[in-house]
Protein backbone atom coordinates (compact mmCIF):
# COMPACT_ATOMS: atom_id res chain seq x y z
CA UNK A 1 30.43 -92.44 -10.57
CA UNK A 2 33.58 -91.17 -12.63
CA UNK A 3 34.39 -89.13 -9.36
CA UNK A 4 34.22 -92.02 -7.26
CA UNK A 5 36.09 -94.65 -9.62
CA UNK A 6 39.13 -92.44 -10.00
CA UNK A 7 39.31 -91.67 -5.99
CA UNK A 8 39.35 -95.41 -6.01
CA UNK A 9 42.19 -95.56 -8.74
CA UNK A 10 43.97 -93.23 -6.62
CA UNK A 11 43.93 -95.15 -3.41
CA UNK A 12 45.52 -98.20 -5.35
CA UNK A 13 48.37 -96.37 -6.53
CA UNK A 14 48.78 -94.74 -2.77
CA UNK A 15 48.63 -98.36 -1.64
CA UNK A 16 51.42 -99.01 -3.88
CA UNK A 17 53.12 -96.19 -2.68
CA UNK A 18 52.64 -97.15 0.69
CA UNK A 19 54.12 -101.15 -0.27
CA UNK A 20 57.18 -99.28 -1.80
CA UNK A 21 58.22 -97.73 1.32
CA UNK A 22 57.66 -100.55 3.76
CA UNK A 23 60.01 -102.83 1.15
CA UNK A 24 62.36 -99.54 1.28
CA UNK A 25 62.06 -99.61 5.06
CA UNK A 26 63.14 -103.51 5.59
CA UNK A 27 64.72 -104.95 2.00
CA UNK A 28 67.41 -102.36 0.76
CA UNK A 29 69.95 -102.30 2.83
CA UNK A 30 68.46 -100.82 5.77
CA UNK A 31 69.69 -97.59 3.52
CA UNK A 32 67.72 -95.18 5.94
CA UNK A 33 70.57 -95.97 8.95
CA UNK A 34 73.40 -93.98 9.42
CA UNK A 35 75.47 -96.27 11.66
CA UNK A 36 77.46 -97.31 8.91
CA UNK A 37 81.18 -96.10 9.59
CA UNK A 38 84.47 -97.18 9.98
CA UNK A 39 84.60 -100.84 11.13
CA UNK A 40 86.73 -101.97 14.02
CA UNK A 41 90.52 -101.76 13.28
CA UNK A 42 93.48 -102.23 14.98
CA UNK A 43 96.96 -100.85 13.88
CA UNK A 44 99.29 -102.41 12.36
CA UNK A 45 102.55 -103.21 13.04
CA UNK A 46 104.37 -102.03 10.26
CA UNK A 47 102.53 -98.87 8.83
CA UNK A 48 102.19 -99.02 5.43
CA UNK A 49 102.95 -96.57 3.13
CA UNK A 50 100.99 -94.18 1.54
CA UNK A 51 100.38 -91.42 -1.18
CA UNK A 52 98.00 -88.90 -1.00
CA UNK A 53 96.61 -87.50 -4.85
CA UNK A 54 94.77 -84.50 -5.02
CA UNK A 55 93.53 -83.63 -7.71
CA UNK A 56 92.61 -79.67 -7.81
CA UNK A 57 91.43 -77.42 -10.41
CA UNK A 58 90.85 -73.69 -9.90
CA UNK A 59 90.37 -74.45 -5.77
CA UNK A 60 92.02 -71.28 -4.45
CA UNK A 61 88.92 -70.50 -2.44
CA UNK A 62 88.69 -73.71 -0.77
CA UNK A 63 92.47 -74.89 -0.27
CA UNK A 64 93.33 -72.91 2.86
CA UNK A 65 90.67 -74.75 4.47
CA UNK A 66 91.37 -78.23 3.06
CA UNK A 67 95.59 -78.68 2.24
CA UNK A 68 96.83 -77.81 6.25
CA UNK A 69 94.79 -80.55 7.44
CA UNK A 70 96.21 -82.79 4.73
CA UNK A 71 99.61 -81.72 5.51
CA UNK A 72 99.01 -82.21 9.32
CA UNK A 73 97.90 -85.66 9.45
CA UNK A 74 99.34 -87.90 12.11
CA UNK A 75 100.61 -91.05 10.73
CA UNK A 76 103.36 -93.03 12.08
CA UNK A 77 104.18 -94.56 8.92
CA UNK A 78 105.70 -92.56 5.39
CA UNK A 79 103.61 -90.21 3.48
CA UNK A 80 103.88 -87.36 1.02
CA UNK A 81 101.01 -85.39 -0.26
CA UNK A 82 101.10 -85.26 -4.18
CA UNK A 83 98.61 -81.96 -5.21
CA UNK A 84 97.97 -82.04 -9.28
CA UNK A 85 97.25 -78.70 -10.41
CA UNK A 86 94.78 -79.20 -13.54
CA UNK A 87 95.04 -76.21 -15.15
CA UNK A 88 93.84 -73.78 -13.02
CA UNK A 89 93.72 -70.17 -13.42
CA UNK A 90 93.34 -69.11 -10.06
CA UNK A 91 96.90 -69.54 -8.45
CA UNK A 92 95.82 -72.77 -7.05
CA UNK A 93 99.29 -74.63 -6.96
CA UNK A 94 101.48 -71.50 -6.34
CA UNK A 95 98.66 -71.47 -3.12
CA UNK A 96 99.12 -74.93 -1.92
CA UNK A 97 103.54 -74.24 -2.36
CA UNK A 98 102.63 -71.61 -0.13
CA UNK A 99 100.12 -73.56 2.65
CA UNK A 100 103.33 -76.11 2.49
CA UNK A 101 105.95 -73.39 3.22
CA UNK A 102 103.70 -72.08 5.80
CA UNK A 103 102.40 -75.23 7.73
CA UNK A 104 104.73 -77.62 7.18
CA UNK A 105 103.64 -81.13 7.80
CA UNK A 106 104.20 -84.03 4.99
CA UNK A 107 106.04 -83.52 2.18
CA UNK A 108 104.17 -81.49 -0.27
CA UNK A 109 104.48 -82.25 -4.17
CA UNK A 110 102.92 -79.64 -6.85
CA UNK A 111 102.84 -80.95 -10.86
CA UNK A 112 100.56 -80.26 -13.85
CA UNK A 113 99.38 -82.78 -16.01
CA UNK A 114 98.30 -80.80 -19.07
CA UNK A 115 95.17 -80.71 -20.85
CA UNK A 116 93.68 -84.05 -20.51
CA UNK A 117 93.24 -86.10 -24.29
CA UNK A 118 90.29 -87.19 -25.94
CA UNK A 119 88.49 -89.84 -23.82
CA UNK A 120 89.62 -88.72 -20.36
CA UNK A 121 87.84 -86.70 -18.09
CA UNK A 122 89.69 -83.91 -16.50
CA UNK A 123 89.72 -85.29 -13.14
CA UNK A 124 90.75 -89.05 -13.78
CA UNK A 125 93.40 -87.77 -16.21
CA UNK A 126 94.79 -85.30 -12.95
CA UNK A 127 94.32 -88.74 -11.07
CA UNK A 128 96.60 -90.24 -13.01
CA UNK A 129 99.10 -88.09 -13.26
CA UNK A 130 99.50 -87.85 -9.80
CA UNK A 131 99.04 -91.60 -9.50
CA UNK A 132 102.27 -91.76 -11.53
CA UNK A 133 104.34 -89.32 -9.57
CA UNK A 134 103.39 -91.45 -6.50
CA UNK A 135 104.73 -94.15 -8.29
CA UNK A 136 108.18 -93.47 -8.07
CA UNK A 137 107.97 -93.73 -3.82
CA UNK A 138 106.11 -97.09 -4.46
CA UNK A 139 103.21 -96.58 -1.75
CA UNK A 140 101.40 -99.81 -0.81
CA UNK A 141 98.74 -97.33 -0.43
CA UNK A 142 97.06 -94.66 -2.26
CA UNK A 143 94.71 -92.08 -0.82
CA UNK A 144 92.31 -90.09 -3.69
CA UNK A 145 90.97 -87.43 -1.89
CA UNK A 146 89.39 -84.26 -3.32
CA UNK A 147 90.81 -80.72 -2.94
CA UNK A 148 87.83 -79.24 -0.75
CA UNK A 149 87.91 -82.30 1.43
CA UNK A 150 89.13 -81.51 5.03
CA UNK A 151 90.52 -84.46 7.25
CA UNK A 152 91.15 -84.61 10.66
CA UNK A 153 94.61 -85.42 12.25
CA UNK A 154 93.97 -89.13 12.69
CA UNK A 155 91.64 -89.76 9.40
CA UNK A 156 94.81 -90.93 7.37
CA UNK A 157 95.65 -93.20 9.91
CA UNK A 158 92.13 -95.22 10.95
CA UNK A 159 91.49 -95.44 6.94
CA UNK A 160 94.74 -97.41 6.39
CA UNK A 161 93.98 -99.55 10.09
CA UNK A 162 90.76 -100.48 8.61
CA UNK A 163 91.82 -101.60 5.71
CA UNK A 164 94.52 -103.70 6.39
CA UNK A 165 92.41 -105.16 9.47
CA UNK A 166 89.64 -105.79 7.44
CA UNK A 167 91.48 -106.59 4.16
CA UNK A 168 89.32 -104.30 2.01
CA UNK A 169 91.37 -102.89 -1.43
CA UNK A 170 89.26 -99.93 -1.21
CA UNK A 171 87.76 -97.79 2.30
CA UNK A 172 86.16 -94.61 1.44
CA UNK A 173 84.26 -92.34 3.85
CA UNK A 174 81.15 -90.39 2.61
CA UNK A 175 82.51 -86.64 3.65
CA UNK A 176 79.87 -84.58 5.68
CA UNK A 177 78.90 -82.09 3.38
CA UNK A 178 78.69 -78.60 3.60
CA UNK A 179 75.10 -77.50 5.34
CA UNK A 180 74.58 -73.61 6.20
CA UNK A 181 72.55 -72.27 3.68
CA UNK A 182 68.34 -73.11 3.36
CA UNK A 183 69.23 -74.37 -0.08
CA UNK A 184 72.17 -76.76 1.47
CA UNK A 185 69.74 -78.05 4.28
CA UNK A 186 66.86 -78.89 2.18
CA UNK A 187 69.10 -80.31 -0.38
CA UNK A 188 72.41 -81.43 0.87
CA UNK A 189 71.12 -84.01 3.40
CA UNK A 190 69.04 -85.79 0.65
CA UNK A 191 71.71 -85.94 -1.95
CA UNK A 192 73.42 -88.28 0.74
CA UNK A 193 70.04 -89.87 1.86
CA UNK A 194 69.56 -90.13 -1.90
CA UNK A 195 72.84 -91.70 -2.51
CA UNK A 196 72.73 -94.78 0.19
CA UNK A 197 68.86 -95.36 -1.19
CA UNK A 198 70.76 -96.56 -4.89
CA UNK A 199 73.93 -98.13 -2.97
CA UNK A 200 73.23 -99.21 0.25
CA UNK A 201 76.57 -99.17 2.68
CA UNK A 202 75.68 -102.54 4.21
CA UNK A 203 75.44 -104.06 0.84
CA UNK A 204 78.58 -102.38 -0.16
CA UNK A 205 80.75 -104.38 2.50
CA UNK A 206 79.17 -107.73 1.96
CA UNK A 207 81.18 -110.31 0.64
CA UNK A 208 79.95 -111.76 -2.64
CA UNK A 209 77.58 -108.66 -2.96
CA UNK A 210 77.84 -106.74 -6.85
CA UNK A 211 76.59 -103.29 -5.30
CA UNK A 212 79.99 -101.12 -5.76
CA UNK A 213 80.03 -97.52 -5.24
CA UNK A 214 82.38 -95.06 -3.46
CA UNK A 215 83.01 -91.39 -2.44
CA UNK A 216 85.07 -89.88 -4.29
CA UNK A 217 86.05 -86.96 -1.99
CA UNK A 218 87.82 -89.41 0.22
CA UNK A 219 89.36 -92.54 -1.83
CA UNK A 220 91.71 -95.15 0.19
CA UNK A 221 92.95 -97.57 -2.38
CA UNK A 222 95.59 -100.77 -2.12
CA UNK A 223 98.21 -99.57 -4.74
CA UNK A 224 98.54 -103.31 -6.42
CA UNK A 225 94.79 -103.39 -6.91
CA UNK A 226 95.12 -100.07 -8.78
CA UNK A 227 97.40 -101.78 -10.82
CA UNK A 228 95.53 -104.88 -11.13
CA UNK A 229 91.73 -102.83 -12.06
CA UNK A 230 93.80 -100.58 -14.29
CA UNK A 231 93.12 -97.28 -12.19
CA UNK A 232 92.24 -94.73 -13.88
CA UNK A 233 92.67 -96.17 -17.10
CA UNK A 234 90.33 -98.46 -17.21
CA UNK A 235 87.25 -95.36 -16.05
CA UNK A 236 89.06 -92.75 -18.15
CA UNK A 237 85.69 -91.37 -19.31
CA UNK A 238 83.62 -91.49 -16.34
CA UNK A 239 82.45 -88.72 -14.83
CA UNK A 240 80.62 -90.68 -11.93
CA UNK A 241 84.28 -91.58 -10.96
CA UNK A 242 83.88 -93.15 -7.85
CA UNK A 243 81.21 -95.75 -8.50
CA UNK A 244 83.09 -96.71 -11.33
CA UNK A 245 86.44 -97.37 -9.45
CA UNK A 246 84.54 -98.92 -7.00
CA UNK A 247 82.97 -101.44 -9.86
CA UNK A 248 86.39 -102.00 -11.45
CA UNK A 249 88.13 -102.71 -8.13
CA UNK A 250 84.93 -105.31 -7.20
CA UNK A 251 85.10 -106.70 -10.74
CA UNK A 252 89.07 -107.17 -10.35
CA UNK A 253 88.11 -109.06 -7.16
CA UNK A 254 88.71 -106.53 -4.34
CA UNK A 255 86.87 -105.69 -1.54
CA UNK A 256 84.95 -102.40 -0.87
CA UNK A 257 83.54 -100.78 2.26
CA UNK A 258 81.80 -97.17 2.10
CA UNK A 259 80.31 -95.79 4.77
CA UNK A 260 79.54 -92.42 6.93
CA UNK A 261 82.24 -89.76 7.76
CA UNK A 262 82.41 -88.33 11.11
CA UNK A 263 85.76 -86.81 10.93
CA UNK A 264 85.78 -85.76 7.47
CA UNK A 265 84.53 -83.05 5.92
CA UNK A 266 83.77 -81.11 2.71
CA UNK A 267 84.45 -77.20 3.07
CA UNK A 268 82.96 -76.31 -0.32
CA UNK A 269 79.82 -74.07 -0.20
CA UNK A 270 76.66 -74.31 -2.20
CA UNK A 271 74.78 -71.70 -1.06
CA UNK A 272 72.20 -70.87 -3.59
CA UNK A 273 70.19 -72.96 -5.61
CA UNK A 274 71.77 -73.22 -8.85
CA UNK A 275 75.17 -74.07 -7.28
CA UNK A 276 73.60 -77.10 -6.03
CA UNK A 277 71.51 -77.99 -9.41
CA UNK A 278 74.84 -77.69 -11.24
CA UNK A 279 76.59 -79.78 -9.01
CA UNK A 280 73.50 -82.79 -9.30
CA UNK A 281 72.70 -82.16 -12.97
CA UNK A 282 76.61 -82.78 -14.10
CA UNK A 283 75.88 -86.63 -13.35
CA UNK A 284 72.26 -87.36 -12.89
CA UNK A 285 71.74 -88.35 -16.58
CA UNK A 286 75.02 -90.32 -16.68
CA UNK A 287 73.62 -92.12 -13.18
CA UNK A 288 71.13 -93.70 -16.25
CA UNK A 289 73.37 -94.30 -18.52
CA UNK A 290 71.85 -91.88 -21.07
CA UNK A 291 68.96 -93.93 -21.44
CA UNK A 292 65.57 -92.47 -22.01
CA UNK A 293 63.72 -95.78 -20.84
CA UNK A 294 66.00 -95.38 -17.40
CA UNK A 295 64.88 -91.63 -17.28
CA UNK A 296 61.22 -92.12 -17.72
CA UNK A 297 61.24 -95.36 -15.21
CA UNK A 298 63.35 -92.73 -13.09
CA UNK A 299 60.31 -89.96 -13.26
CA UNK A 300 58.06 -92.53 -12.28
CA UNK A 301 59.84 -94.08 -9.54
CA UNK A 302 59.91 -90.58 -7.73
CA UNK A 303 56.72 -89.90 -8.40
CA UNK A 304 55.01 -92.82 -7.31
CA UNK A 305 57.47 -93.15 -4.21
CA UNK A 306 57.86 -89.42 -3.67
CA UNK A 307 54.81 -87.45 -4.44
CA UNK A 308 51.64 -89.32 -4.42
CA UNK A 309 51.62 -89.78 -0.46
CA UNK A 310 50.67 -85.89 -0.24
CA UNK A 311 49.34 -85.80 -3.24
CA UNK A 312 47.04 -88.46 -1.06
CA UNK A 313 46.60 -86.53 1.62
CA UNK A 314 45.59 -83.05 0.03
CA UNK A 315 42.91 -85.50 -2.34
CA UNK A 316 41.68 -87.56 0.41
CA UNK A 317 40.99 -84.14 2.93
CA UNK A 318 39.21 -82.05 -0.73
CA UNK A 319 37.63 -84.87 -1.92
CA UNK A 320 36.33 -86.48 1.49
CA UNK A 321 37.64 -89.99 1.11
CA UNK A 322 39.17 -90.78 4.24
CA UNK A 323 40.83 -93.89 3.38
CA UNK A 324 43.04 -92.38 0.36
CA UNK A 325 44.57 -89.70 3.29
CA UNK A 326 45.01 -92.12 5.74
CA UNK A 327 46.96 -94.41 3.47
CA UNK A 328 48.86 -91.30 1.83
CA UNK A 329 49.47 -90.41 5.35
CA UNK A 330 51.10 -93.85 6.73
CA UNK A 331 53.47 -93.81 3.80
CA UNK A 332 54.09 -89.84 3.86
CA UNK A 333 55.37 -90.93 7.73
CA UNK A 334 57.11 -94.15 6.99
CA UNK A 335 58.99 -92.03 3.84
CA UNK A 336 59.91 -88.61 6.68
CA UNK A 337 60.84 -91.49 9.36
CA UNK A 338 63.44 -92.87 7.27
CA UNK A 339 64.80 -89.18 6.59
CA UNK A 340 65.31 -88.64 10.26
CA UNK A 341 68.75 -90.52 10.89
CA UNK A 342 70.58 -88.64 7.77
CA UNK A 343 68.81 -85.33 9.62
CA UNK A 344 70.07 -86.30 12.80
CA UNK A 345 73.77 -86.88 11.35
CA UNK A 346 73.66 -84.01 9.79
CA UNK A 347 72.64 -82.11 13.04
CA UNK A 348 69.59 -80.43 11.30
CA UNK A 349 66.17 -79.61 12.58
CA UNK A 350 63.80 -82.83 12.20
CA UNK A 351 60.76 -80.28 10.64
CA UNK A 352 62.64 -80.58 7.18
CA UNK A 353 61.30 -85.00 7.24
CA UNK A 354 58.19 -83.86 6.01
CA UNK A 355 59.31 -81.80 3.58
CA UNK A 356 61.08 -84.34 1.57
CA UNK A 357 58.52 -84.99 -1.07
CA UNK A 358 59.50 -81.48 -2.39
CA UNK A 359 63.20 -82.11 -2.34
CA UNK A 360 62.18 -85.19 -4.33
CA UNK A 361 60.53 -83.07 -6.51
CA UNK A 362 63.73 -80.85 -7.35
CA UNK A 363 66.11 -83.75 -8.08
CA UNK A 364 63.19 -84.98 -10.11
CA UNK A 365 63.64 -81.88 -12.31
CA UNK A 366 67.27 -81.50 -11.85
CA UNK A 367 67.42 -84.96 -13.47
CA UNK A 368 65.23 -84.40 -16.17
CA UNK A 369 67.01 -81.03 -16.63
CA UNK A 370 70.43 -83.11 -17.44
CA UNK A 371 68.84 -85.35 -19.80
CA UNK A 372 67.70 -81.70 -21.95
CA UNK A 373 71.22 -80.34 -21.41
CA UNK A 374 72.67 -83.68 -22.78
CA UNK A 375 70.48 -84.18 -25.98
CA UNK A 376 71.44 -80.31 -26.57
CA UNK A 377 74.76 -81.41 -26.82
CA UNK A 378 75.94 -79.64 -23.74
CA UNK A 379 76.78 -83.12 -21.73
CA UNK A 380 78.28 -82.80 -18.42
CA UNK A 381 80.25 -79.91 -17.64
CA UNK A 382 82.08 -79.09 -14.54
CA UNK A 383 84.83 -76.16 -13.66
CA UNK A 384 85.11 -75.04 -17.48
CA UNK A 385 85.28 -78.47 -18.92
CA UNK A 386 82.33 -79.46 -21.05
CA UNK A 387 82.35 -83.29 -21.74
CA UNK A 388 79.25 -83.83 -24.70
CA UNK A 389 80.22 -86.78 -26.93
CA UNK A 390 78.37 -89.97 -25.66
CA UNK A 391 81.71 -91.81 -25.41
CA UNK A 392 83.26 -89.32 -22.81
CA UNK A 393 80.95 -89.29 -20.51
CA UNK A 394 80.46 -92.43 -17.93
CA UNK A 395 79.22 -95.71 -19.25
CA UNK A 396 78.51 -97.16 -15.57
CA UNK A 397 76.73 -100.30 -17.04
């Protein structure tokens, strides 16, 4: 009898499970869909223009991959490239002097902000810095983009087309991650999948919609809205940077639209394991705003949505109950359905679907793993800089 009334528990909580995907399939955003890119734009007839800021720290390894294409971008109106060296110890603006010298292109600008004060993290405070020696060419645009982010020729050119056709303060394009090792295609194509499941792109570009978010690796932002939001100023401390630009621009007003890259890339590898966890675990606490009531409703979540439709399966096939595997089943399939598109776009074999309940599981620990490194006091650290005091570390509420 106690056998029999917990199989029964069991199938209501896969029945659950199951009613969480379906509502994940049709009521968020359509998340799953990877059609999201840039809208329709036509050019302008004045080009407007822009300043790119990159901010870089210790990126020797990835620069020779990232700066040319940077440098070579085609755009008919003015622009200068404006790389902030933040501190690095690896050479990394005597490099990019040297990509300039050797590929030409736009105008290439190296400075050095310093160490960044009490309250700022390192990156906003290289941000701006270099926000303030693009100030002096008064850009009616300004382009954030990352240091291992690689554009191509015309990427520079249809972000600032879409914008001004579709009157958005802020375009940003979701860079297509690095994916060569096994550890980058289990885990790289679900960070993104991951990512649009919390923010869906349709919602993003709605009018009159609060979802806000951003990628930070490739940032087009109107230059009198980063006045008007106080950028970076106003998200000194965060260190989930772009969601929170993207919140102050949409609470200033402005429009956003994020979507998928197809000509935009991120050359930075993650080839084992623990580059990856290091690279999830700097933010995944601060994603919950250091709560432990977000972090246990968090554990949950992925559990119920994540790993009780195998669990399902492997209890209905030992236990004999054919209705608990057949449910765990439909929403194992709905769940490795949904993963396909983000496969697809990442041009990755469509056996790893299935798998995703154990790429759940790792962000599941990865997550709980930040929340131990931040009540040790460790916080969120990234290239050298350790950020542990509550109040430098995002607030995204």
């Amino acid at each position: 009898m106690g056998q029999t009334a917990a199989v029964s528990a069991f199938l209501w909580i896969t029945v659950v499970s199951l009613a969480a995907w379906c509502w994940l399939l049709l009521g968020q955003g359509f998340f799953w869909r990877t059609d999201v890119r840039l809208p329709r734009r036509r050019d302008p007839d004045v080009w407007p223009s822009v300043c790119v800021v990159v901010p870089a720290r210790d990126e020797a390894a990835v620069l020779p991959d990232s700066l040319p294409s940077l440098l070579a971008q085609d755009y008919p109106g003015r622009a200068e490239v404006f790389l902030v060296d933040d501190g690095s110890t690896d050479g990394t603006g005597d490099l990019a002097r040297e990509l300039s010298r050797r590929h030409g292109g736009l105008p290439l600008t190296v400075g050095s902000p310093g160490e960044p004060p009490a309250g700022w993290t390192g990156k906003l405070w290289a941000v701006r810095y270099g926000i303030g020696l693009a100030g002096a060419r008064d850009p009616e645009y300004l382009l954030l983009t990352d240091a291992d982010i690689a554009h191509a020729p015309d990427s520079l050119r249809a972000l600032v087309a879409a914008a001004d056709a579709g009157g958005f303060d802020v375009v940003s394009q979701m860079a297509r991650l690095r994916v060569a090792s096994l550890w980058e295609r289990l885990v790289v194509p679900a960070f993104v999948y991951f990512f649009a499941q919390l923010y869906p792109f349709r919602w993003i570009g709605r009018p009159g919609s609060r979802t806000a978010a951003a990628a930070g690796g490739c940032v087009l932002l109107r230059a009198d809205m980063a006045e008007k939001a106080r950028i970076p100023e106003a998200i000194r401390h965060a260190v989930i940077d772009d969601v929170a630009l993207a919140r102050a621009v949409k609470g200033s007003g402005g429009r956003v639209w994020l979507g998928l890259a197809d000509r935009v890339d991120s050359v930075r590898p993650y080839p084992l394991l623990r580059d990856l966890w290091r690279m999830v675990s700097r933010s995944a606490y601060a994603q919950l705003r250091h709560s432990p009531l977000l972090l246990l409703g968090t554990v949950a979540g992925l559990a119920l949505v994540y790993l009780v439709p195998p669990a399902a399966v492997a209890v209905g096939a030992a236990d004999g109950a054919a209705e608990v595997a057949l449910v765990g089943a439909a929403a194992w399939a709905v769940m490795a359905g949904t993963y396909v598109p983000m496969l697809r776009y990442y041009r990755q074999p469509l056996w790893l679907a299935p798998l995703l309940p154990f790429t759940a599981f790792l962000y599941l620990l990865i997550t709980v793993d930040s929340a131990v490194q931040h009540y040790r006091g460790r916080g969120a650290a990234w290239k050298g800089r350790t950020y542990a005091r509550p109040d430098a570390v995002a607030d995204e509420g």
